[in-house]
Protein backbone atom coordinates (compact mmCIF):
# COMPACT_ATOMS: atom_id res chain seq x y z
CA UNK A 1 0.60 -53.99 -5.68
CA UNK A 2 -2.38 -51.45 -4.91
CA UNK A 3 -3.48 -48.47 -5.80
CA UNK A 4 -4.44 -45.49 -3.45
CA UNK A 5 -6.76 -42.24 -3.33
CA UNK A 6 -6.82 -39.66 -0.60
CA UNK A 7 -9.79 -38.05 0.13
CA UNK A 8 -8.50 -34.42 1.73
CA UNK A 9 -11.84 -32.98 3.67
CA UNK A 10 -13.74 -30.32 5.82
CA UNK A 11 -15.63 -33.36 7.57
CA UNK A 12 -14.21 -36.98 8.47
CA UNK A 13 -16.10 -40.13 6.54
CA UNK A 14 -18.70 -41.50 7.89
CA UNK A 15 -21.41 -44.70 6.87
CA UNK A 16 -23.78 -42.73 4.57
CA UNK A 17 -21.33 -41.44 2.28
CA UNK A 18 -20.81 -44.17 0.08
CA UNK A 19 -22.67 -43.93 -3.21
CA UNK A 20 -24.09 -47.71 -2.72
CA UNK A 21 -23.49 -48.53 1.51
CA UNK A 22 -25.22 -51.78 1.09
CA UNK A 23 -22.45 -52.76 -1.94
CA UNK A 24 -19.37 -52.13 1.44
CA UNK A 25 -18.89 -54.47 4.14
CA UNK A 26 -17.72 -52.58 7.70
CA UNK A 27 -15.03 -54.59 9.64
CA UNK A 28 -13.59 -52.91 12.69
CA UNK A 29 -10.88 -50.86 11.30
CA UNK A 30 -12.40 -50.35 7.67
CA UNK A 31 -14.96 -50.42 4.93
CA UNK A 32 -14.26 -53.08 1.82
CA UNK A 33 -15.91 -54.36 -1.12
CA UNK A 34 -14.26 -57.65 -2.36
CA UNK A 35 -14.42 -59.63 -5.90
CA UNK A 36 -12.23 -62.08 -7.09
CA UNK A 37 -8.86 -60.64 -7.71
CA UNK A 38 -9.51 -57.93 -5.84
CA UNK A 39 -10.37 -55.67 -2.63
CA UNK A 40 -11.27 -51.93 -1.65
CA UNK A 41 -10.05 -51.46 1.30
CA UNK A 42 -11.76 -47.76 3.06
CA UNK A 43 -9.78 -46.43 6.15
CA UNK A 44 -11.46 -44.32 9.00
CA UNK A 45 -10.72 -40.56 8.73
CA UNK A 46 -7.44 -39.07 10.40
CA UNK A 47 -7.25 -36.04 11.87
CA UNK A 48 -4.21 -33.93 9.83
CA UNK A 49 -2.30 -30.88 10.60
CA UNK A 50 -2.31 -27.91 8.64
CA UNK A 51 0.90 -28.05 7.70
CA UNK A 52 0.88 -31.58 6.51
CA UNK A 53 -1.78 -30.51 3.65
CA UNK A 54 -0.60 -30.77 0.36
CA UNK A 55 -0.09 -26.65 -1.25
CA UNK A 56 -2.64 -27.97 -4.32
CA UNK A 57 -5.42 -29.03 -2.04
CA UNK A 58 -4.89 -26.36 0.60
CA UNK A 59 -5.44 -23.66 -2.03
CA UNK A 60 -8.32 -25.33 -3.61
CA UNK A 61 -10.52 -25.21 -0.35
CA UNK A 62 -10.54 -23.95 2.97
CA UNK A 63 -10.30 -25.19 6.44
CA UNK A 64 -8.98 -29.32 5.41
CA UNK A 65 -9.03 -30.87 8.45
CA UNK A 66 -9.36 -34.68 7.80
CA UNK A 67 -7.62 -37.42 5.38
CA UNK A 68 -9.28 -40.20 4.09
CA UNK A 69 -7.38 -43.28 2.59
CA UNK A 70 -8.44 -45.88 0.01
CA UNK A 71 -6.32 -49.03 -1.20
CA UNK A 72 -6.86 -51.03 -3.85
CA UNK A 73 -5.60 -53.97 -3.64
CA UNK A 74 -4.81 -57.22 -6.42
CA UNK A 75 -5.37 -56.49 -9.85
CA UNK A 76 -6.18 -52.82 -11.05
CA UNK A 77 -9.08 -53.74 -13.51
CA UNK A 78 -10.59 -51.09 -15.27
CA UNK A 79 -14.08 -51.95 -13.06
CA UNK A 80 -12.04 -51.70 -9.97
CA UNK A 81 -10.39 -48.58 -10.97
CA UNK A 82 -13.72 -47.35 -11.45
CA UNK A 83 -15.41 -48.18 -8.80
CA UNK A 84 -12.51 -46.97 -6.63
CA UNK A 85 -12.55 -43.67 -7.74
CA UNK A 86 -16.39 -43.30 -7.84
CA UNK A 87 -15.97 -44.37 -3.99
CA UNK A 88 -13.74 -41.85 -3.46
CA UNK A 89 -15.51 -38.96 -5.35
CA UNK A 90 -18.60 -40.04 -3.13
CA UNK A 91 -16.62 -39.70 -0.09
CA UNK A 92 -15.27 -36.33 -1.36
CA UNK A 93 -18.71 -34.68 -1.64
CA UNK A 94 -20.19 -35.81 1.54
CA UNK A 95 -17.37 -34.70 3.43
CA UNK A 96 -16.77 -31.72 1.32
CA UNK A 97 -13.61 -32.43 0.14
CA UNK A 98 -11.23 -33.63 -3.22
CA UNK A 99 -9.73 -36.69 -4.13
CA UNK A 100 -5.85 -36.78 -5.25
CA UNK A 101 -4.81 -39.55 -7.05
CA UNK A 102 -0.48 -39.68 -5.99
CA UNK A 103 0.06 -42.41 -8.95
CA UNK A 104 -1.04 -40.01 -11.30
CA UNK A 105 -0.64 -36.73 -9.20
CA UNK A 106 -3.83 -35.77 -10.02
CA UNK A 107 -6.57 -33.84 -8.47
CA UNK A 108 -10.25 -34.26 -9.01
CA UNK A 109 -12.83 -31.40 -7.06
CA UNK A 110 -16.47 -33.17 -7.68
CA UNK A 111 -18.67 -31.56 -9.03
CA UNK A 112 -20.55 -29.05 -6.13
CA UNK A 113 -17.62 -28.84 -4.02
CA UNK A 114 -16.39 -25.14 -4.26
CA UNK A 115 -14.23 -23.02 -2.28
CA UNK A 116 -16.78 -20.20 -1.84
CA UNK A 117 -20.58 -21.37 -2.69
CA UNK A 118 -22.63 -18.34 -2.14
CA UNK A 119 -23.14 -15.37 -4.36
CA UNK A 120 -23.01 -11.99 -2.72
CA UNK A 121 -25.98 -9.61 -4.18
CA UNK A 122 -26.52 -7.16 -2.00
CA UNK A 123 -24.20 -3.58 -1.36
CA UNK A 124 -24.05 -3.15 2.38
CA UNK A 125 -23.58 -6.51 3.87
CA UNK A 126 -22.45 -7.51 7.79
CA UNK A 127 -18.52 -8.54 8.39
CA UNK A 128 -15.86 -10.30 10.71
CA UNK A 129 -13.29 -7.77 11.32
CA UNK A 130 -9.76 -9.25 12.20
CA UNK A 131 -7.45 -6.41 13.79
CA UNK A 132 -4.58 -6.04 15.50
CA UNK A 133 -2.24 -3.02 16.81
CA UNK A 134 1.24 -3.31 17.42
CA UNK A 135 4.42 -1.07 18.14
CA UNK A 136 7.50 -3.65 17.40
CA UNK A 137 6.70 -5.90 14.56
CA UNK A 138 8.45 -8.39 11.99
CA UNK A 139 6.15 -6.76 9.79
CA UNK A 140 7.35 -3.54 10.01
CA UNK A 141 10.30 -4.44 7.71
CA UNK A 142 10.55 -6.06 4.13
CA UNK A 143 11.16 -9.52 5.08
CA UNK A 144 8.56 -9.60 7.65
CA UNK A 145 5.92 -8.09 5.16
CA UNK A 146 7.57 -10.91 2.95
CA UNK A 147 6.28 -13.61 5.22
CA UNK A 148 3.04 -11.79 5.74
CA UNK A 149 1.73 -12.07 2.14
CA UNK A 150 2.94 -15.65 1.98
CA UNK A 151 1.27 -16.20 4.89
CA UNK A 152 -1.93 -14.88 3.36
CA UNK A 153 -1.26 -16.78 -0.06
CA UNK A 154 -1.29 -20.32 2.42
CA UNK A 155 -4.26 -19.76 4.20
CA UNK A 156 -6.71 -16.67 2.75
CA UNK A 157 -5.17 -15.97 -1.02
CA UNK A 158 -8.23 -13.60 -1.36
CA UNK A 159 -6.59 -11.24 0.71
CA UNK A 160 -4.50 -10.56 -2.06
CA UNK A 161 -5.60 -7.78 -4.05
CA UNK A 162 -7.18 -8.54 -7.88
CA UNK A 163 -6.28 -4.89 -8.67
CA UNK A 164 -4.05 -2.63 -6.75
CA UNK A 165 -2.40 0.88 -7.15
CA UNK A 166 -2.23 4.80 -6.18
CA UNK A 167 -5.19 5.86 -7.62
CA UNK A 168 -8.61 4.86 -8.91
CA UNK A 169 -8.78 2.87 -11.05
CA UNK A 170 -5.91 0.78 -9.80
CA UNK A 171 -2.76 0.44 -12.62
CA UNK A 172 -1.27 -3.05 -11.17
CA UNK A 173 -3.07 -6.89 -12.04
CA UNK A 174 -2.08 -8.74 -9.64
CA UNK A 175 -2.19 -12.16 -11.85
CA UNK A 176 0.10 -10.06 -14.35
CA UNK A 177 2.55 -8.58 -12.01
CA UNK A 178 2.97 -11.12 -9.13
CA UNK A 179 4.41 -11.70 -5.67
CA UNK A 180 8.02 -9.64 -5.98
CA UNK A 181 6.36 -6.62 -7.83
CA UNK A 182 3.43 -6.46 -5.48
CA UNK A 183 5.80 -6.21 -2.24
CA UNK A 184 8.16 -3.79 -4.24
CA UNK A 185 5.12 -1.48 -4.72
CA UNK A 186 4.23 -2.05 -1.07
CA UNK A 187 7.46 -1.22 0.31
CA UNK A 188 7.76 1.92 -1.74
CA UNK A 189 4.33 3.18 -0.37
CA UNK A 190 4.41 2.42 3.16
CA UNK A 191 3.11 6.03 3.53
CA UNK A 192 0.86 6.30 1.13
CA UNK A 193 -2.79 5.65 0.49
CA UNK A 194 -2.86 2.36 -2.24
CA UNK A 195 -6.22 1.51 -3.76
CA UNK A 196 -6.23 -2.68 -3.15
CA UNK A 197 -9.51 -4.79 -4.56
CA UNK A 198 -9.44 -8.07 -2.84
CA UNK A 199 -11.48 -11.20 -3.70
CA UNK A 200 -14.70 -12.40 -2.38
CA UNK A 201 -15.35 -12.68 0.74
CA UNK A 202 -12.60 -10.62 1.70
CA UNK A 203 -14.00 -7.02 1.25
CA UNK A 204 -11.40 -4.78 2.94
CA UNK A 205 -7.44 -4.93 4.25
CA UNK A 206 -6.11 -2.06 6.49
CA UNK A 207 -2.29 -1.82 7.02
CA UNK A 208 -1.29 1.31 8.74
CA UNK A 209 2.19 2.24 9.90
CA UNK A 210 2.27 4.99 12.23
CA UNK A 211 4.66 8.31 11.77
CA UNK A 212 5.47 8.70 14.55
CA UNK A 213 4.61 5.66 17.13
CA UNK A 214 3.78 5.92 20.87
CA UNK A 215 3.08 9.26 22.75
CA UNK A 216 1.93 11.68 20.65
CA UNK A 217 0.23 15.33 20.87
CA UNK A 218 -2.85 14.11 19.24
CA UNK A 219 -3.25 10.63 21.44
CA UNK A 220 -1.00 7.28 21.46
CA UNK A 221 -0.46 6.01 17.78
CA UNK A 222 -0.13 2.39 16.97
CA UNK A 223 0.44 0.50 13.93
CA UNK A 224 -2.75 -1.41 12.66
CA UNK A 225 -3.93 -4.19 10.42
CA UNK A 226 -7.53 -5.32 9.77
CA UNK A 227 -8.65 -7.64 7.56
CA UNK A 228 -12.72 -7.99 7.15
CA UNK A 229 -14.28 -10.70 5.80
CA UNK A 230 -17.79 -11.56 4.65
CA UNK A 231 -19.76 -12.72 7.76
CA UNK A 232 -21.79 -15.47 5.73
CA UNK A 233 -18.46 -16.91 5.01
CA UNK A 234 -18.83 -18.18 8.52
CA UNK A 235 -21.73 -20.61 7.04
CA UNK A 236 -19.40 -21.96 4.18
CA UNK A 237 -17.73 -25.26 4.86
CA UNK A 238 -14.20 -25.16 5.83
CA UNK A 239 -14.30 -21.31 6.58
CA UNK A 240 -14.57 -20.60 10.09
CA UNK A 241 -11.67 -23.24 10.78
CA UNK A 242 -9.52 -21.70 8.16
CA UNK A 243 -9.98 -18.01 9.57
CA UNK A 244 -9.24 -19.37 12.82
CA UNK A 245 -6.08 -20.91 11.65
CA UNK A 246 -5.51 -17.40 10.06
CA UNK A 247 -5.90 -15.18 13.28
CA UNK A 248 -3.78 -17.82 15.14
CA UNK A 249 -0.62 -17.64 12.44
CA UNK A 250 -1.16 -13.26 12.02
CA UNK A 251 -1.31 -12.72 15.47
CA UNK A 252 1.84 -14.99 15.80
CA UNK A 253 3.51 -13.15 13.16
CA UNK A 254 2.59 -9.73 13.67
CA UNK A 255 2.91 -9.65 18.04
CA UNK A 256 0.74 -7.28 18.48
CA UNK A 257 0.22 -5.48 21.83
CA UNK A 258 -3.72 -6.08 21.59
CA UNK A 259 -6.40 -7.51 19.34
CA UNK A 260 -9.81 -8.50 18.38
CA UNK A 261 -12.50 -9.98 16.02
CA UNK A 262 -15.65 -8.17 16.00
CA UNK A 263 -18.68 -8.70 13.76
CA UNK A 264 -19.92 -4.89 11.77
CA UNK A 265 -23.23 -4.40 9.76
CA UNK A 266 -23.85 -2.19 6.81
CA UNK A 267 -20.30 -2.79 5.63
CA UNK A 268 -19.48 -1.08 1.85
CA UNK A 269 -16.62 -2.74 0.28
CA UNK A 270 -13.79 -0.40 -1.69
CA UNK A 271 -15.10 -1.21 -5.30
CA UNK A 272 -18.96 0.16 -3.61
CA UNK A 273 -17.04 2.92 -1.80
CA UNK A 274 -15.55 3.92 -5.27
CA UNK A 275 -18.98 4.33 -7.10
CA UNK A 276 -19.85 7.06 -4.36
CA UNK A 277 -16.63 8.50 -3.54
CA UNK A 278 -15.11 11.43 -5.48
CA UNK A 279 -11.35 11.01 -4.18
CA UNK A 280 -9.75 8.72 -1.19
CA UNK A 281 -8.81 10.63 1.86
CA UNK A 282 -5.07 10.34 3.03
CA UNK A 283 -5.72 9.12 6.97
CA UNK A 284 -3.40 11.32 9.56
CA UNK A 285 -0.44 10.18 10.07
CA UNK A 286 0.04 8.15 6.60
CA UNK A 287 0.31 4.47 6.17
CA UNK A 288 -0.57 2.30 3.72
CA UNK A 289 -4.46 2.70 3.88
CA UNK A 290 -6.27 -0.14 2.30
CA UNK A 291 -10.20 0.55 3.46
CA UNK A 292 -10.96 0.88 7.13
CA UNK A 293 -13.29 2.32 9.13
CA UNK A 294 -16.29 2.28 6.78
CA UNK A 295 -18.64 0.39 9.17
CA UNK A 296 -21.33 1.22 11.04
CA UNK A 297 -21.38 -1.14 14.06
């Protein structure tokens, strides 16, 4: 019998992330360390899709790209055990990733491995701005909004809000009032502004359905979403592939008739915005008006 870890990761393994490299022998297909009764056995890295990432591990950090097997093999001794894991947890923080145990279902996140590493301290700070404008949409209807926030909850939960409502201070906890209440109140304000506080390093969403779309006296009206995110999340391991993987999946989803990705500087969030602003402006044309358009590029 053996005993297995997977090592789930930004980066594939490589030689100088064992703990103690002179302790592992490399053969051609592997890394092992052999007593007795017993072998580690290290497999090279493989490449996984995103949609072969277990839900746990794909919510714990961003942009998992590689997969990282280790056997046991003979007796399970408590020293092997030990040494198996420790392996593994080595692995995990050079290649920023977590171990999952499948015996025990189990997941271990070493120590210095975080989703998001860097504090934000400043007010005004530059973005990536995701947007797209579209006429005919699956999002335009329940079910399609439906598959929009789950598709956020996937790959970029901190697009949902912490805080959301009509007003400020916003009446609704997320964490208290959940998925089905969250789209209820979003379907019954299409046309309204809604106050939404997102998490770090999200720091705005913009969803605007236009009344009326196409030709119109004042210019042509689209629909619009925008979703900015902090630009130093760029820097973070595992970020830029998973906002790739996130304007891939939207723009999928949403078929817009054009989009882009631009960077902005002296960018205020909505909580900032609140502090200086005595009310929120209702845009023309209504829509559900999470904050946009408070750049300078």
């Amino acid at each position: 019998m053996s005993y297995d870890f997977q090592v789930w990761s930004v980066k594939p393994l490589t030689a100088d992330a064992f703990p103690k490299p002179e302790m592992w022998r490399r053969e051609s297909t592997a890394w092992t360390h052999s007593r007795e009764s017993w072998q580690i056995v290290v497999f090279p890295s493989n490449h996984v899709e995103p949609e072969d990432i277990p839900e746990e591990i794909r919510k714990l950090l961003p942009g998992i790209k590689w997969l990282t097997n280790l056997n046991l093999e003979g007796r399970s001794t408590s020293e092997a055990l030990l040494l198996a894991r420790f392996a593994a947890t080595g692995i995990a923080v050079a290649s920023h990733g977590a171990v999952l145990d499948p015996q025990e279902r189990s997941i271990q996140s070493p120590s210095g491995v975080k989703r998001l590493m860097s504090p934000r301290s400043e007010e005004t700070l530059d973005v990536v701005q995701m947007s797209w404008w579209f006429l005919d949409s699956p999002i335009e209807n329940s079910v399609g909004r439906e598959q929009l926030i789950s598709l956020f909850e996937r790959l970029l939960p901190e697009v949902l809000p912490k805080r959301y409502g009509t007003h400020e201070p916003p009446q609704h906890v997320y964490a208290k009032t959940g998925n089905e209440d969250f789209l209820k109140f979003l379907n019954e304000n299409l046309h309204r502004i809604v106050v939404w506080y997102p998490h770090r390093p999200v720091v705005s969403v913009s969803f605007h359905l236009a009344q009326p779309v196409g030709a119109h006296k004042l210019g042509f009206r689209t629909n619009h979403l925008a979703i900015a995110v902090e630009k130093v999340a760029l820097t973070q391991p595992g970020w830029s592939t998973n906002l790739t993987r996130l304007w891939e999946q939207t723009s999928a989803l949403v078929r817009p008739i054009y989009g882009d990705v631009r960077l902005l500087g002296n960018f205020k969030g909505w909580e900032q915005l609140s502090r200086e602003a005595s009310g929120i402006r209702q845009s023309r044309g209504g829509g559900v008006g999470f904050p946009r358009n408070w750049a300078k590029p």
